[in-house]
Protein backbone atom coordinates (compact mmCIF):
# COMPACT_ATOMS: atom_id res chain seq x y z
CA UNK A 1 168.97 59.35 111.11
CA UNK A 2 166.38 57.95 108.63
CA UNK A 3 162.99 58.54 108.28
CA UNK A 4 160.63 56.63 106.58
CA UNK A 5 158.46 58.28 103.98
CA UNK A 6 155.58 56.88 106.02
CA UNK A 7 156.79 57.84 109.49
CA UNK A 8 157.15 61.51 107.96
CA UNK A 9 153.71 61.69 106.77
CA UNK A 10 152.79 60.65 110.39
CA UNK A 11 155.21 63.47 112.16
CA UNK A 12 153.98 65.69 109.54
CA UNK A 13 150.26 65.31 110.25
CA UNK A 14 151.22 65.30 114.28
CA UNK A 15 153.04 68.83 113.70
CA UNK A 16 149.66 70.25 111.52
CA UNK A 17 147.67 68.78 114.50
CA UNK A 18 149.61 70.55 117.68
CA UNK A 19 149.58 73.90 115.37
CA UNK A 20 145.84 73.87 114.30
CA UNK A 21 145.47 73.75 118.77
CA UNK A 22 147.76 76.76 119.34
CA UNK A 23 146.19 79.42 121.37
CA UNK A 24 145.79 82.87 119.70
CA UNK A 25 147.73 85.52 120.69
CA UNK A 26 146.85 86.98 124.19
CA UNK A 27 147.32 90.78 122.23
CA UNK A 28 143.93 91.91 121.43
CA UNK A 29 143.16 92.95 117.76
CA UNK A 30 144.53 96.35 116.87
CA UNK A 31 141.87 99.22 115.65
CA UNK A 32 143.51 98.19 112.10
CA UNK A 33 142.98 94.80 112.06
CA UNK A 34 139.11 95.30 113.43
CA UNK A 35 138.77 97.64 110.82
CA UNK A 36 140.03 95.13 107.96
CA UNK A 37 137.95 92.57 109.53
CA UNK A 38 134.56 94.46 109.16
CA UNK A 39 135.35 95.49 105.72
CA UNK A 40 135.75 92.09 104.52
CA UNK A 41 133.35 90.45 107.03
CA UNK A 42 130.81 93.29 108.12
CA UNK A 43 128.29 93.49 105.21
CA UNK A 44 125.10 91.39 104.63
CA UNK A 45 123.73 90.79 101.50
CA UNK A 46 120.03 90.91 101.42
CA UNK A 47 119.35 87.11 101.58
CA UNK A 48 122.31 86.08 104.48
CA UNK A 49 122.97 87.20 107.94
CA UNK A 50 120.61 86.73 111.17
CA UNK A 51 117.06 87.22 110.58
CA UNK A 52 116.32 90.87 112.12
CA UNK A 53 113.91 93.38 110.38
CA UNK A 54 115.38 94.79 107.96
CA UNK A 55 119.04 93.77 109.15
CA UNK A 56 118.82 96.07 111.85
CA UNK A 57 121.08 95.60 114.81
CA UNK A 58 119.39 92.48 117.30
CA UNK A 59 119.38 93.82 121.12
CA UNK A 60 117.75 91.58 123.94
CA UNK A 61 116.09 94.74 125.21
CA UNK A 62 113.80 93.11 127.88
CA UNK A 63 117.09 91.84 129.58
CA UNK A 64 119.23 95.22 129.45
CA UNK A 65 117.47 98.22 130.58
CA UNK A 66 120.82 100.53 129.69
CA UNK A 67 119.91 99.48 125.83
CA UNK A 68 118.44 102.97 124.80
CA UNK A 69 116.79 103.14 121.30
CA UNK A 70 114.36 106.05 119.39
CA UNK A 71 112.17 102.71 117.85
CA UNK A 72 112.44 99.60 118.74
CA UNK A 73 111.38 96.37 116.75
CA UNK A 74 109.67 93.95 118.88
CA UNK A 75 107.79 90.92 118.62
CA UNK A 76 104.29 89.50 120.33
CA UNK A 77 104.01 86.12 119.08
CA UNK A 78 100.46 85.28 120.92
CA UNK A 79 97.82 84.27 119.35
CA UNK A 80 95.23 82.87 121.89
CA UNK A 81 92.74 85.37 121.63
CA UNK A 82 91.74 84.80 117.71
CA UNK A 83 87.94 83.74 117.12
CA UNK A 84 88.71 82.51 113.89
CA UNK A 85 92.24 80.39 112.37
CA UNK A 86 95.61 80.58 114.82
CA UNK A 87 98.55 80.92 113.58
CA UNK A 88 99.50 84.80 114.12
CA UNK A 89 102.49 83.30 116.77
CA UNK A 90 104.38 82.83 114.02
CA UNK A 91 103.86 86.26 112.41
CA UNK A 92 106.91 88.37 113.95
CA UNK A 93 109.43 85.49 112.36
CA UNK A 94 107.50 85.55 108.81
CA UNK A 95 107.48 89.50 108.83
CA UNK A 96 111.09 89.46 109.31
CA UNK A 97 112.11 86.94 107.10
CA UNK A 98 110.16 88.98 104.35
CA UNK A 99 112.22 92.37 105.46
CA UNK A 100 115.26 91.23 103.98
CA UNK A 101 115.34 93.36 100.91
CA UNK A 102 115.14 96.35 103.16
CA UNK A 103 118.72 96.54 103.73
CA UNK A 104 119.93 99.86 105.45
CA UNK A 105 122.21 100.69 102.25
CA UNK A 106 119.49 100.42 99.52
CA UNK A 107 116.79 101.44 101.50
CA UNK A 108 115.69 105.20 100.28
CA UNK A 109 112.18 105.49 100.49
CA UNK A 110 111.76 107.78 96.81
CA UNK A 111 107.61 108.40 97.98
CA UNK A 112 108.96 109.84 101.24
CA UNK A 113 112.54 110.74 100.36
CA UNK A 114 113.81 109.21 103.31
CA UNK A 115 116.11 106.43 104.64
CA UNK A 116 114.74 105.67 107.76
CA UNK A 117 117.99 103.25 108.74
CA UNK A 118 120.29 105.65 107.71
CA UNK A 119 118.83 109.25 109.13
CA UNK A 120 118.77 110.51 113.12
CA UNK A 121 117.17 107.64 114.56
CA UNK A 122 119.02 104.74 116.74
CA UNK A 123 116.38 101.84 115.54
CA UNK A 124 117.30 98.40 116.95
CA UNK A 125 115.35 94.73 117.03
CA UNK A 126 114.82 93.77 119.90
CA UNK A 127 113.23 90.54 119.44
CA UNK A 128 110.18 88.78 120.59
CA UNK A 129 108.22 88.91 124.01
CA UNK A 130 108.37 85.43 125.74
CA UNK A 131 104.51 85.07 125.83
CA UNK A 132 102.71 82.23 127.83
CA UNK A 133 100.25 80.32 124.98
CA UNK A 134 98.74 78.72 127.94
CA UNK A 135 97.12 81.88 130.22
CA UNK A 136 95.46 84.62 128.15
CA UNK A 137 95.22 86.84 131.62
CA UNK A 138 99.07 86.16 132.28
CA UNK A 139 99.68 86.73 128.24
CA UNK A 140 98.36 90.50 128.61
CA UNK A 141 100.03 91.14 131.41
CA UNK A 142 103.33 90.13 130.27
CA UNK A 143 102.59 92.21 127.56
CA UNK A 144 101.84 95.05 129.35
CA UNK A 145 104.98 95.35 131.35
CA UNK A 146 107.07 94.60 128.44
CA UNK A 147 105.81 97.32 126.56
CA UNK A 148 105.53 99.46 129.22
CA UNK A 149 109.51 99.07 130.54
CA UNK A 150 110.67 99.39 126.96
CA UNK A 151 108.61 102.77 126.42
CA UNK A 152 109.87 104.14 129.94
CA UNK A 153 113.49 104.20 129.05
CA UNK A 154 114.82 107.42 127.52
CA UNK A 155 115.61 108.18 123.72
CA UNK A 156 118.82 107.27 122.45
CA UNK A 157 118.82 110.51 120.40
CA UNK A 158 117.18 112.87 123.37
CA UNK A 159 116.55 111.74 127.19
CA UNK A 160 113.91 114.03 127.33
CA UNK A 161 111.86 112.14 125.43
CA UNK A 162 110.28 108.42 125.59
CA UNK A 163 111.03 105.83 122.42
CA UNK A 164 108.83 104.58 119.93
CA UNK A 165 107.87 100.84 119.44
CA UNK A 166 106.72 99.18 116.76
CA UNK A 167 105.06 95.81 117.04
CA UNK A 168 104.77 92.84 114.76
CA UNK A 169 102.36 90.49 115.99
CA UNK A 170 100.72 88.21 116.90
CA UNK A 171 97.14 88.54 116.89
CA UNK A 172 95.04 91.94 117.22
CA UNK A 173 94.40 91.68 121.13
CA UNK A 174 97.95 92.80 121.52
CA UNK A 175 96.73 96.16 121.01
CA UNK A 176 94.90 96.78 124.51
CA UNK A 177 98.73 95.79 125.88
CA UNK A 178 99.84 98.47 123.85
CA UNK A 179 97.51 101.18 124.76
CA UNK A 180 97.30 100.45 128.51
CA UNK A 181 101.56 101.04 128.30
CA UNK A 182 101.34 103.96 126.04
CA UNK A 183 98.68 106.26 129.01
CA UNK A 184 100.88 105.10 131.16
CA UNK A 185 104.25 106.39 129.56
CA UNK A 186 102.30 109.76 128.14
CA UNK A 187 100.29 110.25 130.85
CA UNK A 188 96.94 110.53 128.38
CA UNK A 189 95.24 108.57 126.28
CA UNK A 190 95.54 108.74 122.38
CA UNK A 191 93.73 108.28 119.00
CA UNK A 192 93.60 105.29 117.34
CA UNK A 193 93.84 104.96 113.14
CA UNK A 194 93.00 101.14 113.14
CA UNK A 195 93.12 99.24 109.41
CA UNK A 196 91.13 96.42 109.45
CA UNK A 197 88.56 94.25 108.18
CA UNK A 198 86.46 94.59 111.44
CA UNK A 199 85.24 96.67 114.09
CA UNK A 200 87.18 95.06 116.75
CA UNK A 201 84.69 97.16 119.20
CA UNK A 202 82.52 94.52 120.22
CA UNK A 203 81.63 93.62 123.71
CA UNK A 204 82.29 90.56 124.66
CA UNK A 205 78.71 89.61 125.23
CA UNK A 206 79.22 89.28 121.13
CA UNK A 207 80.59 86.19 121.88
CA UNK A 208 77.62 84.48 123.58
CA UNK A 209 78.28 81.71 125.80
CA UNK A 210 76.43 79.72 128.94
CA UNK A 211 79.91 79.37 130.50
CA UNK A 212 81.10 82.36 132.10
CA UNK A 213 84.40 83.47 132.37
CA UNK A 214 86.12 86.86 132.57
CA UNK A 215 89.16 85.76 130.73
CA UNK A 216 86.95 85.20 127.76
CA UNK A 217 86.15 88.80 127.68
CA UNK A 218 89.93 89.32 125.86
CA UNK A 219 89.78 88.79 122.95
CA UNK A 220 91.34 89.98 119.44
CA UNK A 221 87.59 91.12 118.26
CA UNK A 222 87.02 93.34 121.40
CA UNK A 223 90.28 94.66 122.85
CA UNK A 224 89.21 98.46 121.19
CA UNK A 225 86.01 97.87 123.56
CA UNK A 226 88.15 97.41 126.62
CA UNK A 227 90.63 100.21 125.64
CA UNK A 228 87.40 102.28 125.69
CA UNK A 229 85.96 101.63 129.04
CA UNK A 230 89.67 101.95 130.60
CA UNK A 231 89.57 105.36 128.88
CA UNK A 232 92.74 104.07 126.94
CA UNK A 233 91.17 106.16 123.89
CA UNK A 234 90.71 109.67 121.84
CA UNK A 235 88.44 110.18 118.97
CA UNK A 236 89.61 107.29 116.22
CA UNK A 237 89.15 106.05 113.15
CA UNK A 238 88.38 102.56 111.24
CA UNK A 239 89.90 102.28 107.61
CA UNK A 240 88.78 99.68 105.30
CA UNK A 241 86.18 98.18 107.10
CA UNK A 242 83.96 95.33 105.26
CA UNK A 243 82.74 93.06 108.28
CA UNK A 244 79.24 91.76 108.55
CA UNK A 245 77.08 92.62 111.82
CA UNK A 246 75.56 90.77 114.44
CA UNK A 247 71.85 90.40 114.50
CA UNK A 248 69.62 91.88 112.25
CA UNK A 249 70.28 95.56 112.12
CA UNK A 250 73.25 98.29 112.54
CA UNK A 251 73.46 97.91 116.35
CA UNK A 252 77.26 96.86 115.82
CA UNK A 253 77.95 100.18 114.06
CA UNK A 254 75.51 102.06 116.78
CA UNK A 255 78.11 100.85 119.64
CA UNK A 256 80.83 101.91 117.61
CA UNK A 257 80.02 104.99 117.39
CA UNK A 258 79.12 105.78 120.90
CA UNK A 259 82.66 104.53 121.57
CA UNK A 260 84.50 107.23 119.84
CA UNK A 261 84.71 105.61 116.65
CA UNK A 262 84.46 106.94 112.71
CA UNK A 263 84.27 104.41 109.97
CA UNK A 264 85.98 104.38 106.48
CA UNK A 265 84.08 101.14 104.69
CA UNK A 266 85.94 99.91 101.79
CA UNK A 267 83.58 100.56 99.16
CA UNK A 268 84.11 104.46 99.76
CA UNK A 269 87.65 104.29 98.06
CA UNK A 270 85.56 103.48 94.84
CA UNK A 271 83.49 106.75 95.42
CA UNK A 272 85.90 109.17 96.89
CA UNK A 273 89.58 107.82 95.86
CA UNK A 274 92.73 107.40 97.80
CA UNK A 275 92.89 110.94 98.33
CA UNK A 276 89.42 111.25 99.84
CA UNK A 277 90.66 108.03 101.73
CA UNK A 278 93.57 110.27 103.28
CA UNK A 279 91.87 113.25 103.96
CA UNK A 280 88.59 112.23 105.22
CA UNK A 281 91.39 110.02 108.00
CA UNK A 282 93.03 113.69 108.23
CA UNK A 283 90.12 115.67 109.08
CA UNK A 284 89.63 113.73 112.10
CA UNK A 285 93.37 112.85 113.14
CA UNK A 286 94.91 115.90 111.68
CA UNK A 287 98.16 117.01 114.24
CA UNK A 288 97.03 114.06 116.24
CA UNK A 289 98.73 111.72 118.42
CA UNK A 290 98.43 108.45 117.16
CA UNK A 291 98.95 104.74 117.86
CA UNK A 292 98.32 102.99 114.25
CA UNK A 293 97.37 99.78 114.30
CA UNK A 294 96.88 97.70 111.50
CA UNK A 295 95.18 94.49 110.69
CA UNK A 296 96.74 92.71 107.22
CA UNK A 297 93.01 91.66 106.47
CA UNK A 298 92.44 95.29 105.88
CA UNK A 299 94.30 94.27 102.51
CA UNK A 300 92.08 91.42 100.12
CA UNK A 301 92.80 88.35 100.64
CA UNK A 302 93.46 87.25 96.73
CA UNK A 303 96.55 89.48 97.65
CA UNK A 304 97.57 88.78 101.55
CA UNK A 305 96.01 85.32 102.05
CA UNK A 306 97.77 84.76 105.48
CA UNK A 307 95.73 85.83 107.89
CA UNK A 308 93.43 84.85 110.22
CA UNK A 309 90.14 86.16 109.54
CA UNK A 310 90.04 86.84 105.37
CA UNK A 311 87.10 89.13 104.18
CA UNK A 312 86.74 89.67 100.81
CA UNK A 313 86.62 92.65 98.74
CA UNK A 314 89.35 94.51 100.69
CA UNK A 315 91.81 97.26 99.65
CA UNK A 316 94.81 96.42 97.33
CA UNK A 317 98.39 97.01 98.42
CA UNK A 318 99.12 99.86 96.33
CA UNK A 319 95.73 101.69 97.86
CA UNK A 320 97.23 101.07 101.30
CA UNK A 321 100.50 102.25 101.00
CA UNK A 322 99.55 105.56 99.00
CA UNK A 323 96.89 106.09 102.14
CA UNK A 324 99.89 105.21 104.68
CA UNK A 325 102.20 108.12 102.89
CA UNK A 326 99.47 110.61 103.17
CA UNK A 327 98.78 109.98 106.77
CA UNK A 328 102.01 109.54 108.20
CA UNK A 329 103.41 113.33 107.33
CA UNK A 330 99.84 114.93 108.78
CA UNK A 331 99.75 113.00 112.19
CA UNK A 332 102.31 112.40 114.99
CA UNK A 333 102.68 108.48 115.08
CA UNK A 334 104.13 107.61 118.88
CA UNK A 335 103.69 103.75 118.05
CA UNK A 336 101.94 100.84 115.48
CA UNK A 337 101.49 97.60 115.19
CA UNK A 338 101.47 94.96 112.50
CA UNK A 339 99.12 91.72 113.47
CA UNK A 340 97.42 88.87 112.28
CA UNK A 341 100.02 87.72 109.31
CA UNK A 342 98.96 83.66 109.74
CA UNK A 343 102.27 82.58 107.71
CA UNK A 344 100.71 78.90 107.78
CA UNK A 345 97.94 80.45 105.38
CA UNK A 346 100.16 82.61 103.18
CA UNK A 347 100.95 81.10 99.57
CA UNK A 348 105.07 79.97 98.77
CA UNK A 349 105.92 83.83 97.88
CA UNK A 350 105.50 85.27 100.88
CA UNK A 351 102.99 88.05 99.84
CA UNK A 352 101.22 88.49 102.82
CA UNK A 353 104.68 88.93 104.85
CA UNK A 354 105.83 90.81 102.09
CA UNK A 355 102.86 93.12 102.41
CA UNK A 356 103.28 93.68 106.12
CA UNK A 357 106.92 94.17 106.07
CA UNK A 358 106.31 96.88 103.38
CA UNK A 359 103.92 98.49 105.72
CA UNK A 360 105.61 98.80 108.26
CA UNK A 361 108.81 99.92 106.35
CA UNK A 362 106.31 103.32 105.17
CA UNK A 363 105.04 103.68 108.44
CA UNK A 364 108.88 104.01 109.72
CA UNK A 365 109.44 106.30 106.66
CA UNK A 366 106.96 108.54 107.80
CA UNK A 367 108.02 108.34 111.67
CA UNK A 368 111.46 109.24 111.34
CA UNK A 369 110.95 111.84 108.29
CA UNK A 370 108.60 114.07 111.06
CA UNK A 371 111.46 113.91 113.59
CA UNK A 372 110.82 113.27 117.14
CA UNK A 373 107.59 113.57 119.19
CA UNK A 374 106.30 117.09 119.88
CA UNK A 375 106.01 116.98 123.35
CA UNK A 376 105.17 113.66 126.00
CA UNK A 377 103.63 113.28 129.25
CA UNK A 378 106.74 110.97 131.30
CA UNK A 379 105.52 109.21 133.93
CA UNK A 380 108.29 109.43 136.74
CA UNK A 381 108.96 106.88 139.34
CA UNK A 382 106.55 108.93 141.75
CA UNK A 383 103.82 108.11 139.61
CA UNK A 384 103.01 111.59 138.63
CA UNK A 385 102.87 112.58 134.78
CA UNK A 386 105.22 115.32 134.19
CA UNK A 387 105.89 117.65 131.42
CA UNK A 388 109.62 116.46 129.71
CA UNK A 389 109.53 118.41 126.48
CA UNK A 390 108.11 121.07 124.53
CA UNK A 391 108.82 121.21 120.64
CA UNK A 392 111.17 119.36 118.12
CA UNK A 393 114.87 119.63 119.61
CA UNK A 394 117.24 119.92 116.54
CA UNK A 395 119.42 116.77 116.50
């Protein structure tokens, strides 16, 4: 029989067709051919791959509770409680984005001498909160029991003993969410080392207004104040503050005070130095439990523009980071946040992301060079706080 050139081509292409449809094999992949498929496929460079923090392994946490992790990554995009520019929503996608140089295999810390990705702790990213923009009272709540069901679940690394979390926000409010699930999980309050421009202790009568409305009382300049009167709070400490007062006199500073709180202005780290910085922060939070929460404002605005409420004449990066290093190894860190990066405000580097991924990259440093927490308070299912462990387990 004869074929036409032409009529081949057509059979040819019809064959090619039929074959690129074939099924694979119903055989699953041996253990040899997964293992020459990650070594080809399995590696990220530092700019490709799925945006996590640092790379780290994505988990929808909130949907599994069997997903056990010693810190989780997790993200409050809400930012309905800012007085000032919005924005912070979009602060958990920026911060990531601007982790992607902290890959797990070139990721020693040299200041701490760590690798936190690649030492005893199972970190994961568990990615954002869905948080209502619409209801500020629903917002908190959902925040609430998020944080609370992800800090209820046991260790990956010991059972006995609750995980961390580490928050990238969003705006500051998230906080009282924060502290309400961390009592509950411990069973007591703790201290609070808060960088930031501001106070963030104000009552909400700061906010003057004929219209009354309790949901007003929540917002990102007086969540401390609530964490306060729900006795959410130890002894704590302001770093870098710069803010201007209400009024006409030092009544801000007054209320502060009464509330627990000891201040660290800005201006001191020209008189004392980082190192008076760090131990003047120690002397009051020394073998502490603490919740660090920090505000990228603490850091001038000529060098982390995105943020919501800029004050000038803040602390440079390199002043921050030193102070982070010394307080980290001296204090026992059981969660932080990372709020108010305003992306829409940050210049086409990236700085202010950069900034707070760097952060928060020192502050994990720190957490998993001192090794699990000491000893926690678990809440059981009975609602009674019960002793779960008593010094560092070797791991």
């Amino acid at each position: 029989m004869h074929i036409k050139p032409f009529s081949l081509l057509l059979l040819l292409q019809s064959v090619s067709l039929i074959q690129s449809h074939t099924p694979p094999s119903d055989s699953p992949p041996t253990p040899e051919i997964l293992q020459e498929l990650k070594a080809k496929w399995g590696t990220d460079y530092v700019f490709s791959g799925i945006s996590t923090f640092a790379h780290l392994p994505h988990k929808q946490c909130l949907l599994d509770p069997s997903i056990n992790y010693d810190i989780a990554i997790i993200g409050a995009p809400f930012d309905t409680a800012v007085s000032y520019r919005p924005g912070a929503r979009f602060g958990p996608r920026a911060i990531r984005g601007a982790s992607a140089r902290q890959i797990s295999m070139s990721a020693f810390n040299p200041a701490q001498g760590i690798n936190p990705y690649l030492d005893w702790a199972q970190i994961l990213d568990c990615g954002d909160i869905p948080i209502s923009p619409f209801d500020n009272n629903l917002a908190l709540r959902q925040m609430t029991e998020a944080f609370s069901g992800l800090l209820s679940r046991p260790a990956a690394s010991n059972s006995g003993l609750p995980p961390r979390l580490v928050t990238l926000g969003g705006d500051h409010s998230i906080a009282l969410a924060a502290l309400r699930a961390l009592k509950k999980v411990h069973g007591e309050p703790v201290s609070v080392l808060h960088f930031d421009a501001h106070l963030d202790t104000w009552p909400p009568s700061r906010y003057p207004s004929a219209w009354k409305s309790d949901q007003a009382a929540f917002t990102h300049g007086t969540m401390f104040h609530l964490a306060s009167e729900e006795g959410l709070l130890l002894p704590s400490v302001h770093a870098g503050i710069r803010t201007r007062l209400s009024g006409t006199d030092y009544g801000d500073w007054e209320h502060d005070e009464e509330h627990g709180w000891m201040r660290i202005v800005t201006d001191e780290i020209d008189d004392i130095g980082v190192s008076g910085v760090i131990e003047k922060i120690l002397g009051r939070l020394r073998g502490k439990r603490v919740y660090l929460s920090f505000d990228i404002d603490v850091i001038d605005p000529g060098l982390a523009p995105g943020t919501g409420t800029p004050e000038i004449g803040g602390w440079t990066t390199r002043e921050v980071l030193r102070i982070i290093r010394g307080v980290v190894k001296e204090v026992e860190v059981v969660g932080m946040d990372m709020v108010e990066v305003a992306p829409a405000y940050d210049g086409p580097g990236e700085v202010t992301a950069l900034a707070a991924a760097q952060v928060v990259y020192e502050v994990l440093s720190g957490m998993v060079k001192k090794g699990p927490l000491e000893r926690v308070d678990r809440v059981t299912e009975a609602g009674k706080a019960e002793k779960v462990a008593t010094g560092k387990d070797e791991l």
